[in-house]
PDB file of N, CA and C in Angstrom:
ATOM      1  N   UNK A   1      80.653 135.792 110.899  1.00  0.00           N
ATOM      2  CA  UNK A   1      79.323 135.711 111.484  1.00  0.00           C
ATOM      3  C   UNK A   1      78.929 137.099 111.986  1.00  0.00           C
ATOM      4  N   UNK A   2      77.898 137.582 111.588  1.00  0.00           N
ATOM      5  CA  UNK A   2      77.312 139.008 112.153  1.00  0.00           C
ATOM      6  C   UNK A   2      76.119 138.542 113.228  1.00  0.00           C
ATOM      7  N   UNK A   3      76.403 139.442 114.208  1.00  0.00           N
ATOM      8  CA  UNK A   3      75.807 139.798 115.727  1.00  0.00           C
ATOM      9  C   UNK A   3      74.310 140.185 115.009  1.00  0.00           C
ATOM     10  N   UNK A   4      72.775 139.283 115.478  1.00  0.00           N
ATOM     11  CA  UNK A   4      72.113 139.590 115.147  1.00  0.00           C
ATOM     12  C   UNK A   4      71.332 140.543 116.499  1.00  0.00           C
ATOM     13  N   UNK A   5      70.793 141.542 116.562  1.00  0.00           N
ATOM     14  CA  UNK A   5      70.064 142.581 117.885  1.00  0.00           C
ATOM     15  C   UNK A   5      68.372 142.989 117.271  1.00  0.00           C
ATOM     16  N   UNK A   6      67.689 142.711 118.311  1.00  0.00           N
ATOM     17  CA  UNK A   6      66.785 143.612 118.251  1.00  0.00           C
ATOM     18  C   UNK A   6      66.322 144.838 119.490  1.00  0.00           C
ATOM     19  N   UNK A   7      66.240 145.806 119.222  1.00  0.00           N
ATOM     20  CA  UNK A   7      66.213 146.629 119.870  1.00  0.00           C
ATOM     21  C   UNK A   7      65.197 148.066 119.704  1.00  0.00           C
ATOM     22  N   UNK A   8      65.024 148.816 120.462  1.00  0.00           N
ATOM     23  CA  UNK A   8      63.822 149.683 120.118  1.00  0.00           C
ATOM     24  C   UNK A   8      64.345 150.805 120.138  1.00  0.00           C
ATOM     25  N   UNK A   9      64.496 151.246 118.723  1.00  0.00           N
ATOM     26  CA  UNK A   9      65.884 151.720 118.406  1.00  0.00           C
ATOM     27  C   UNK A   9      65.295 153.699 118.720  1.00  0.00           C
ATOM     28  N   UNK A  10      63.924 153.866 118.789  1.00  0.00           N
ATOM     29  CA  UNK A  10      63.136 155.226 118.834  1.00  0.00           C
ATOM     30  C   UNK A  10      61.780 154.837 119.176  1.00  0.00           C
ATOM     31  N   UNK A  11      61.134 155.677 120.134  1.00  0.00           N
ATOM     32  CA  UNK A  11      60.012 155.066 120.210  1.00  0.00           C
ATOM     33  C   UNK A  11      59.143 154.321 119.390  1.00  0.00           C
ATOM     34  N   UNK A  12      58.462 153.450 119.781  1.00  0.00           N
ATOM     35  CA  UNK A  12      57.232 152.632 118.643  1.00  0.00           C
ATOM     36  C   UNK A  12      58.096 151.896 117.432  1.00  0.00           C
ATOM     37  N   UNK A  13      59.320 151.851 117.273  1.00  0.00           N
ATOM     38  CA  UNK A  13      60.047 151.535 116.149  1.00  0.00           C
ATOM     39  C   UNK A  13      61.294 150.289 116.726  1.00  0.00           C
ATOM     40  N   UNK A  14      60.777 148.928 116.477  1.00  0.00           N
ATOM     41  CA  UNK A  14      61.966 147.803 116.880  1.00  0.00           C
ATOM     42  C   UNK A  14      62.318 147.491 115.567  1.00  0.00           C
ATOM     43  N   UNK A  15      64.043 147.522 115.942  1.00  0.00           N
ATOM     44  CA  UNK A  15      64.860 147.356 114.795  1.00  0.00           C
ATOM     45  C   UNK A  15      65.569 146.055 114.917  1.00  0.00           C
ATOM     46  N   UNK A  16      65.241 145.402 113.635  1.00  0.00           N
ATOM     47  CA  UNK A  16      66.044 144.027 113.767  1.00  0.00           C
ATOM     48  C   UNK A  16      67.358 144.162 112.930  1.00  0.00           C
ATOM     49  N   UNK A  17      68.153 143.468 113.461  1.00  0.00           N
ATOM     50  CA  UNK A  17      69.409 143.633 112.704  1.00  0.00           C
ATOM     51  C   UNK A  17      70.297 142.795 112.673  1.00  0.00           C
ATOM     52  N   UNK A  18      71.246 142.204 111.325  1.00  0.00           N
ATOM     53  CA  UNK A  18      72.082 141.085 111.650  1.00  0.00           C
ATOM     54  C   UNK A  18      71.495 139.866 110.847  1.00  0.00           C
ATOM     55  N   UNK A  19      72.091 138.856 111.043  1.00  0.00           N
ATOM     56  CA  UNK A  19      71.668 137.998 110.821  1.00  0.00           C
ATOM     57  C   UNK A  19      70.840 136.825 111.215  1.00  0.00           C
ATOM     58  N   UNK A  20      69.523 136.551 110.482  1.00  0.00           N
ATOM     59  CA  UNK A  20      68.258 135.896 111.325  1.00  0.00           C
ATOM     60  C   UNK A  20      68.340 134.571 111.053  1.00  0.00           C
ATOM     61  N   UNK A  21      68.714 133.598 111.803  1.00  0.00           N
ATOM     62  CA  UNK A  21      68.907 132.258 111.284  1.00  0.00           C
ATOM     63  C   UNK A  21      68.780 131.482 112.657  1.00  0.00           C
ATOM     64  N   UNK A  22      68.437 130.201 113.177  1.00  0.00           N
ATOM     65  CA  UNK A  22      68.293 129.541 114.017  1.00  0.00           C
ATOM     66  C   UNK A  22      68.673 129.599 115.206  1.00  0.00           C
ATOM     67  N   UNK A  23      70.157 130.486 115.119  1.00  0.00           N
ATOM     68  CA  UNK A  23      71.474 130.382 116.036  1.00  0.00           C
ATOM     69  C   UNK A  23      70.151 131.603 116.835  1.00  0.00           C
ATOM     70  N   UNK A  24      70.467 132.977 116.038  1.00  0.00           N
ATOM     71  CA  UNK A  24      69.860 133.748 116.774  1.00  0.00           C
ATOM     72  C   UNK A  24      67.942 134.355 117.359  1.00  0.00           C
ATOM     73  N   UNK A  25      67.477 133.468 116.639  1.00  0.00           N
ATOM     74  CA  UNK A  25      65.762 133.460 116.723  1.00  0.00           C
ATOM     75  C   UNK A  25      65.463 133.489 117.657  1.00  0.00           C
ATOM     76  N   UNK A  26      65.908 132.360 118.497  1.00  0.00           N
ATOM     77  CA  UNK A  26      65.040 132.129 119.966  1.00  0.00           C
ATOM     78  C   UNK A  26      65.512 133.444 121.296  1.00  0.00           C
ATOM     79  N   UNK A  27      66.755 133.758 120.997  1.00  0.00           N
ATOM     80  CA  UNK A  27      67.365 135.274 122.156  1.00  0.00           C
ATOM     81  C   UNK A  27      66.524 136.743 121.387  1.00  0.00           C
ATOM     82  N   UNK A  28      66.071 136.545 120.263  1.00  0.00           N
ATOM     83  CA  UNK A  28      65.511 137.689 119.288  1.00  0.00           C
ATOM     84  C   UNK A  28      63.890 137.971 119.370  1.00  0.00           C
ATOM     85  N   UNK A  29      63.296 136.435 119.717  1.00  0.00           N
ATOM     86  CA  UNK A  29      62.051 136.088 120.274  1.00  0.00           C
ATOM     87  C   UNK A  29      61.739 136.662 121.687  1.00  0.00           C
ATOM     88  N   UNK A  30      62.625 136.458 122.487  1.00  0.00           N
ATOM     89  CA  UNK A  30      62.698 136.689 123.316  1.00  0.00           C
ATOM     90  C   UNK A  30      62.406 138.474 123.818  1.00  0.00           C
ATOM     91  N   UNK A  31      63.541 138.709 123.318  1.00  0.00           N
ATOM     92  CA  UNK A  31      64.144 140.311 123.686  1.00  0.00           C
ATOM     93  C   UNK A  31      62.966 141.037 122.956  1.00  0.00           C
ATOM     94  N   UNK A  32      62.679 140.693 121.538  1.00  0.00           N
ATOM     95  CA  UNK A  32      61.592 141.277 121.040  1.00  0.00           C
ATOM     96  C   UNK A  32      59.967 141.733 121.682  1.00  0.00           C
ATOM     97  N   UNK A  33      59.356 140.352 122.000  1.00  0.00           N
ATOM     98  CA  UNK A  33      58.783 140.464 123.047  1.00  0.00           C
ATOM     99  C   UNK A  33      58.666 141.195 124.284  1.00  0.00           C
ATOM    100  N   UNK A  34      59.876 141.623 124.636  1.00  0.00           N
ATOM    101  CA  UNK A  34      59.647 142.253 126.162  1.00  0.00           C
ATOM    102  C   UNK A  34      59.571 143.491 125.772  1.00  0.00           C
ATOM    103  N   UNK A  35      60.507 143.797 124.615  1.00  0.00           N
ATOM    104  CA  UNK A  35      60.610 145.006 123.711  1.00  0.00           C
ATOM    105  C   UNK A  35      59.012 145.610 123.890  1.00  0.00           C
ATOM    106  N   UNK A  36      58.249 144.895 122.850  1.00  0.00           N
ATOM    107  CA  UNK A  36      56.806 145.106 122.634  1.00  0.00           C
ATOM    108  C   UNK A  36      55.625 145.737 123.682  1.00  0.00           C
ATOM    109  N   UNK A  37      56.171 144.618 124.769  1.00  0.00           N
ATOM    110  CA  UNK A  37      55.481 144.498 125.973  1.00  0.00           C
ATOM    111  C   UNK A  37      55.618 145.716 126.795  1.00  0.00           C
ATOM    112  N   UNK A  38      56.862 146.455 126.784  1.00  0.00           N
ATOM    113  CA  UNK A  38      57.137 147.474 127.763  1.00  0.00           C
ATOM    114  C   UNK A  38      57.242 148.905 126.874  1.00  0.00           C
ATOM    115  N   UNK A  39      56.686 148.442 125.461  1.00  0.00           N
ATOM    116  CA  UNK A  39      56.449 149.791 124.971  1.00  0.00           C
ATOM    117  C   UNK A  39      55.204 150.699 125.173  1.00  0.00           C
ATOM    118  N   UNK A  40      54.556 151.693 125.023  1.00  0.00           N
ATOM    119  CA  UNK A  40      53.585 152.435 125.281  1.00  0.00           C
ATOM    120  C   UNK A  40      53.051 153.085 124.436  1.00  0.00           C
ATOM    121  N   UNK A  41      54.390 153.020 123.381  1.00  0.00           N
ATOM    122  CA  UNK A  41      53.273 153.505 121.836  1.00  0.00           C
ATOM    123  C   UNK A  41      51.929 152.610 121.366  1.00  0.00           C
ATOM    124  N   UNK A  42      51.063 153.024 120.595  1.00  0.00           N
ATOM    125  CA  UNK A  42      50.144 152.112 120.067  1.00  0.00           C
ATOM    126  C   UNK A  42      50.414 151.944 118.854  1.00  0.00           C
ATOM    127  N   UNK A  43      50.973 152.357 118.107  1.00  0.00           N
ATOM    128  CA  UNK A  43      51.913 152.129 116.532  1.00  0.00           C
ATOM    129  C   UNK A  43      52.837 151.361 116.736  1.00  0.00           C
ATOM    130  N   UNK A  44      53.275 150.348 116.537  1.00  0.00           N
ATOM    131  CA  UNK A  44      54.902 149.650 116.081  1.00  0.00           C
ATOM    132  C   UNK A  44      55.507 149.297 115.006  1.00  0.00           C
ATOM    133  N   UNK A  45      56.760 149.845 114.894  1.00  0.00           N
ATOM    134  CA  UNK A  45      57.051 149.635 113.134  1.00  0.00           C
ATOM    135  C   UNK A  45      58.053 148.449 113.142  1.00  0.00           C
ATOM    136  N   UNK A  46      58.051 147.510 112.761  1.00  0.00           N
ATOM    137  CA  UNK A  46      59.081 146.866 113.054  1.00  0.00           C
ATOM    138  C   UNK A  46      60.142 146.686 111.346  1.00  0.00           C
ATOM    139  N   UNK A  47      61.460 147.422 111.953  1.00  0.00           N
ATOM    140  CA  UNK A  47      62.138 147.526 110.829  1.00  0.00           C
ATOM    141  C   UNK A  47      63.060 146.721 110.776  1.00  0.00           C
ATOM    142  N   UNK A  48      63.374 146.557 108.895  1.00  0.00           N
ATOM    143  CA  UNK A  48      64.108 145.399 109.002  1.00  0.00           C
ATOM    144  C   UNK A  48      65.060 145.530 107.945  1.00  0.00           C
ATOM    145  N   UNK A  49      65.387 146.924 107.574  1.00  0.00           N
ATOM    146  CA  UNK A  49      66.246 147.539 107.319  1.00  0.00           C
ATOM    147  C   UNK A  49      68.050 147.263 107.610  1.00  0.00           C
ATOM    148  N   UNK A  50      68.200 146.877 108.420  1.00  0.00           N
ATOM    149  CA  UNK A  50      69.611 146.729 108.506  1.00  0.00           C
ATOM    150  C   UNK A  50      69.929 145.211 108.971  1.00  0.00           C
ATOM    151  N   UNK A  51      68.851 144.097 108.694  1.00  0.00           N
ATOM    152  CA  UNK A  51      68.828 142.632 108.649  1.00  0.00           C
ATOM    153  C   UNK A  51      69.953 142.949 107.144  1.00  0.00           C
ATOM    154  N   UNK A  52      71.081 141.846 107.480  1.00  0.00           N
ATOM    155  CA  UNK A  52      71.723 141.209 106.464  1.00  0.00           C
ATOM    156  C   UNK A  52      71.965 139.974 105.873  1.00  0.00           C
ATOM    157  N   UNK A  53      70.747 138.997 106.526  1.00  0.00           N
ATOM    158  CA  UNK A  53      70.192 138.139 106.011  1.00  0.00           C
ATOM    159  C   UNK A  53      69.458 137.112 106.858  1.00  0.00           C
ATOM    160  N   UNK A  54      68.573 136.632 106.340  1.00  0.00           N
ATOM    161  CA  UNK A  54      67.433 136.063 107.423  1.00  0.00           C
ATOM    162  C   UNK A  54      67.013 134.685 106.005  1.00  0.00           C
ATOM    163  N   UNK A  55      66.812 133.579 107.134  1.00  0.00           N
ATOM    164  CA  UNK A  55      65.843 132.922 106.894  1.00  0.00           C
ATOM    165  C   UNK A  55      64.896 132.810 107.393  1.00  0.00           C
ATOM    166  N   UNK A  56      64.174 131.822 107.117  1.00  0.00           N
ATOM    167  CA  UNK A  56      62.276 131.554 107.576  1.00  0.00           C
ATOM    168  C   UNK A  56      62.501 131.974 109.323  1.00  0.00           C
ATOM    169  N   UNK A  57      63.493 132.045 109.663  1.00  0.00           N
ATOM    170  CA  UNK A  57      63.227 132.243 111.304  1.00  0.00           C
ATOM    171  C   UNK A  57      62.970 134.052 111.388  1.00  0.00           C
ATOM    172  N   UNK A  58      63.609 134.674 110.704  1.00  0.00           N
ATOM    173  CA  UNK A  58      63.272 136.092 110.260  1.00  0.00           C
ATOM    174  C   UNK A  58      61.896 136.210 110.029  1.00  0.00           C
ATOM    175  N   UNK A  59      61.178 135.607 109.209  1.00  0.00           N
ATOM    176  CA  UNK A  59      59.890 135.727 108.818  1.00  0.00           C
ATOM    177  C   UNK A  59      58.425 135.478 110.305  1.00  0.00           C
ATOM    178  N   UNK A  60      58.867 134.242 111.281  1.00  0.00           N
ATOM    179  CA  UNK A  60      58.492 133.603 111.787  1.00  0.00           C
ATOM    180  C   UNK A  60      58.862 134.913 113.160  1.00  0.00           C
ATOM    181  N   UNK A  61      59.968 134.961 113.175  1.00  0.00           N
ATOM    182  CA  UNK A  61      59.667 136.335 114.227  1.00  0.00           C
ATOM    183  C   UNK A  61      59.115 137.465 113.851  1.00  0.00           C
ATOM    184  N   UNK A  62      58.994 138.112 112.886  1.00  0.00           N
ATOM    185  CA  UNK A  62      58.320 138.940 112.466  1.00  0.00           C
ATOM    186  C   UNK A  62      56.547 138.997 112.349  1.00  0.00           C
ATOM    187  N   UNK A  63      56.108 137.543 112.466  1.00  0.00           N
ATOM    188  CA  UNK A  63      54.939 137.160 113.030  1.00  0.00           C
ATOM    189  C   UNK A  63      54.701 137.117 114.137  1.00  0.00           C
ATOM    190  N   UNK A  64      55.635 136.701 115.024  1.00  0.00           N
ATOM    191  CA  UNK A  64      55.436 136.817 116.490  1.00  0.00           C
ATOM    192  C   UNK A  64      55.181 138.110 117.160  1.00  0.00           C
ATOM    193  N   UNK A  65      55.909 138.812 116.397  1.00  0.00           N
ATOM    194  CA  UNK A  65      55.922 139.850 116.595  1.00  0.00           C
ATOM    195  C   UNK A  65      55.057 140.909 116.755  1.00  0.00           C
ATOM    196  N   UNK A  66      54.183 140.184 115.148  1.00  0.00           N
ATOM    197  CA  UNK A  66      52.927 141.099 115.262  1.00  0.00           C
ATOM    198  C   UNK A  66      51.954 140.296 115.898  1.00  0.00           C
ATOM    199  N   UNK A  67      52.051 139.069 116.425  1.00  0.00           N
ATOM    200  CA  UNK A  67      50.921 138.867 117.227  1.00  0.00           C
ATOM    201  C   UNK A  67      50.987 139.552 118.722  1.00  0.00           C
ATOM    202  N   UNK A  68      52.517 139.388 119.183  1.00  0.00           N
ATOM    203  CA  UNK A  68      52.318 140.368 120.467  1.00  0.00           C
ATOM    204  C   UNK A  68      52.241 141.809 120.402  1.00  0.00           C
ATOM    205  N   UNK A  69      52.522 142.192 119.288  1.00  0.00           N
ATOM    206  CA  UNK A  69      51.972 143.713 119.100  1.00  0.00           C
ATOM    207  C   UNK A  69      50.388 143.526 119.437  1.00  0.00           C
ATOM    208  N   UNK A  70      49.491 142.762 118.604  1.00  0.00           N
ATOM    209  CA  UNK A  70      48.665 143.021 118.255  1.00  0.00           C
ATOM    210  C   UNK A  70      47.670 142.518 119.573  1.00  0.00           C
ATOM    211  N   UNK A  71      48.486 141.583 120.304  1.00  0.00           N
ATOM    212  CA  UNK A  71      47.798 141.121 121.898  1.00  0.00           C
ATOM    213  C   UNK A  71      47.675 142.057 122.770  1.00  0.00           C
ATOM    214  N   UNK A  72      48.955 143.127 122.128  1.00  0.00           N
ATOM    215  CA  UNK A  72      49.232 144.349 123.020  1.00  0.00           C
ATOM    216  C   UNK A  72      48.107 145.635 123.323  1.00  0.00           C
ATOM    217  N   UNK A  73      47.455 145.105 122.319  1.00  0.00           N
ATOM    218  CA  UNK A  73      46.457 146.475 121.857  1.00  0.00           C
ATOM    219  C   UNK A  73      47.820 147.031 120.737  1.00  0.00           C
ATOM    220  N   UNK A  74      48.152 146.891 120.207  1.00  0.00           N
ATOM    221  CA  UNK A  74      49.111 147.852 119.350  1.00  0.00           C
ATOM    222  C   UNK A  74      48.761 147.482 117.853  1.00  0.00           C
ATOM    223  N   UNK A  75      48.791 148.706 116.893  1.00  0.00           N
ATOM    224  CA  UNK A  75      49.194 148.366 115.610  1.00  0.00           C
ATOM    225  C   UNK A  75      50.635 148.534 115.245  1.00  0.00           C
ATOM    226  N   UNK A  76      50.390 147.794 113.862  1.00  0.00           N
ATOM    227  CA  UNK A  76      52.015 147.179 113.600  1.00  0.00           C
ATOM    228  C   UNK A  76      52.304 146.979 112.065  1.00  0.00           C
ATOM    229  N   UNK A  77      53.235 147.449 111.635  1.00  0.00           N
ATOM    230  CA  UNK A  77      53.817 147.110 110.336  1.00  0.00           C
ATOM    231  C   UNK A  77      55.335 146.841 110.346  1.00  0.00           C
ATOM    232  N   UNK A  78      54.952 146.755 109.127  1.00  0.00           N
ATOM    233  CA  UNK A  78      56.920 146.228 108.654  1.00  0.00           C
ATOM    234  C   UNK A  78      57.165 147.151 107.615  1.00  0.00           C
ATOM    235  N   UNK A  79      58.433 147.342 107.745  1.00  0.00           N
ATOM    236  CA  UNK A  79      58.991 148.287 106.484  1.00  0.00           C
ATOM    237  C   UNK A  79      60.369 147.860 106.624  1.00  0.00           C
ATOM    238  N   UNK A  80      61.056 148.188 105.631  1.00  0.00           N
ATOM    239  CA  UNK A  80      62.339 147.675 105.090  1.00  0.00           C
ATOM    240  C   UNK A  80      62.829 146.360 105.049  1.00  0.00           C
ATOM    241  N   UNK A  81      62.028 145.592 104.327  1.00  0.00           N
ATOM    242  CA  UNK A  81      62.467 144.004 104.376  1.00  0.00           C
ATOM    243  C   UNK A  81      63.361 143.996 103.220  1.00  0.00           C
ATOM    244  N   UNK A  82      64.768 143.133 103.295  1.00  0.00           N
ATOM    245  CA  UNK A  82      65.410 143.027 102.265  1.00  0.00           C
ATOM    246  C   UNK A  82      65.033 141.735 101.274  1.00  0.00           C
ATOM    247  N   UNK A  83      65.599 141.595 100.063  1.00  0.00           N
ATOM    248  CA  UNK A  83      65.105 140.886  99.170  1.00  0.00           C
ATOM    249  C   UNK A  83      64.729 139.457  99.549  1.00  0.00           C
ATOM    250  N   UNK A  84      65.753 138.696 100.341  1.00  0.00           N
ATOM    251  CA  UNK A  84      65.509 137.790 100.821  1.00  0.00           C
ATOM    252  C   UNK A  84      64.549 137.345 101.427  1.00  0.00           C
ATOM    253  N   UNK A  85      64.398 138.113 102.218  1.00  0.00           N
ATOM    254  CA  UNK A  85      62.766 138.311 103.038  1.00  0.00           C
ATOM    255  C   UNK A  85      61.702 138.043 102.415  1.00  0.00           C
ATOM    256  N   UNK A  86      61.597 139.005 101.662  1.00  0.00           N
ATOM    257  CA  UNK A  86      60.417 139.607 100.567  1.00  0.00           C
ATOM    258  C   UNK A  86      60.188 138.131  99.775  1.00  0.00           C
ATOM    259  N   UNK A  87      61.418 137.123  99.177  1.00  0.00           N
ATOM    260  CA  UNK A  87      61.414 136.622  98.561  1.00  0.00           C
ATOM    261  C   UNK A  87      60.889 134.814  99.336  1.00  0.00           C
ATOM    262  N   UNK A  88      60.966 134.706 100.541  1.00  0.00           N
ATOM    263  CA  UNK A  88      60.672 133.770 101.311  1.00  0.00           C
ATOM    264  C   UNK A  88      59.134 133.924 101.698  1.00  0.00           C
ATOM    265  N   UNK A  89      58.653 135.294 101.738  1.00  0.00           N
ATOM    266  CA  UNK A  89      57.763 135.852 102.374  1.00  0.00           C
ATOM    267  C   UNK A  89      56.473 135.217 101.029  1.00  0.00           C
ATOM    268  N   UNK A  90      57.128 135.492  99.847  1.00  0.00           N
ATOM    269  CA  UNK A  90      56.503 135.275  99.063  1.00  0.00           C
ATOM    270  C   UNK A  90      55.988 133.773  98.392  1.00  0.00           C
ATOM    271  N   UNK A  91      56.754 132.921  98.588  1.00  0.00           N
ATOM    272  CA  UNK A  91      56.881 131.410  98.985  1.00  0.00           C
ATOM    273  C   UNK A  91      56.052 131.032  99.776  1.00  0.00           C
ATOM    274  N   UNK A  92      55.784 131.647 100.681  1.00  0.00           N
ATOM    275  CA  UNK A  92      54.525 131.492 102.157  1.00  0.00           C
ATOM    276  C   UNK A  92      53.085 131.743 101.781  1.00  0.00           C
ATOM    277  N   UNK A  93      53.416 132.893 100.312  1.00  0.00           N
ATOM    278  CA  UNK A  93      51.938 133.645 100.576  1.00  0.00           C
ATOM    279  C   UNK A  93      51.865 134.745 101.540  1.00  0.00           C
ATOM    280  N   UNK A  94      52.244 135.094 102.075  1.00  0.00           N
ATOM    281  CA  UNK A  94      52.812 136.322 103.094  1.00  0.00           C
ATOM    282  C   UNK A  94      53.152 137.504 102.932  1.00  0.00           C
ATOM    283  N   UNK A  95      53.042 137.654 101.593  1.00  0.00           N
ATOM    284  CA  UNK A  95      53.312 138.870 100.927  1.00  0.00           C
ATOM    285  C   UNK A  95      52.432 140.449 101.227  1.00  0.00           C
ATOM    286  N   UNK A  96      51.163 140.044 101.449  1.00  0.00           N
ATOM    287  CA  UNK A  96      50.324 140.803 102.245  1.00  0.00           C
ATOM    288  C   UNK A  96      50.219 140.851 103.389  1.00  0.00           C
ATOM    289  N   UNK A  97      50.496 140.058 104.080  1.00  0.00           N
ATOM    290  CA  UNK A  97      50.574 139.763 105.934  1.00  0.00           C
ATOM    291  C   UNK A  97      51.802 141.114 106.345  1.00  0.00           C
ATOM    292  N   UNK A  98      52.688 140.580 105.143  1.00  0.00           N
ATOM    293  CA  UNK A  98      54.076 141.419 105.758  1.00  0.00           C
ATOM    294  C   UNK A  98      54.264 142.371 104.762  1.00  0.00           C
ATOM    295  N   UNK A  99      53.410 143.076 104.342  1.00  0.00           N
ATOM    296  CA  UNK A  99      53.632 143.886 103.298  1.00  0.00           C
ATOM    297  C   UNK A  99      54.276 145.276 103.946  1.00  0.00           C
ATOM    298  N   UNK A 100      54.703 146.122 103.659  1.00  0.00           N
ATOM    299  CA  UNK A 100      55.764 146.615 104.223  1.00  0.00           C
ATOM    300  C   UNK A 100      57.310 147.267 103.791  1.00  0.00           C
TER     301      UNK A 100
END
């Protein structure tokens, strides 16, 4: 089992990492959020680069995500989604939401 973290790994830039699945969503929801909240950049990138595998709860925080970015006054993208992602994302129709 891999330790899933999110964390704000350089300014304006939260890094998700690990594995995104039920167990860890709701502590990732969480931490993410405050993440967001106590940042001061107006850019946020949220990377997802070193995720080693996620289901729909990956996707579903990554929305949350950008809604509290976006409550924040902040803009927001995604970059480095791995295939899995990309490939669930695409199932949704989401492919543009989270393009990235």
């Amino acid at each position: 089992m891999s330790d899933a973290v999110v964390s704000m790994s350089e300014p304006g830039v939260l890094c998700l990492a690990g594995v995104l699945d039920y167990r860890s969503g709701p502590a990732l929801r969480q931490q993410g959020k405050a993440l967001i909240a106590g940042s001061g950049e107006q850019r946020l990138v949220l990377d997802c680069s070193a995720v080693v595998k996620s289901s729909s709860v990956g996707l579903a925080l990554l929305l949350a995500f950008m809604r509290d970015a976006q409550t924040a006054g902040k803009a927001c993208e995604v970059r480095g989604m791995p295939a899995d992602m990309r490939e669930i994302a695409g199932v949704y129709d989401l492919d543009e939401v989270l393009a990235g």
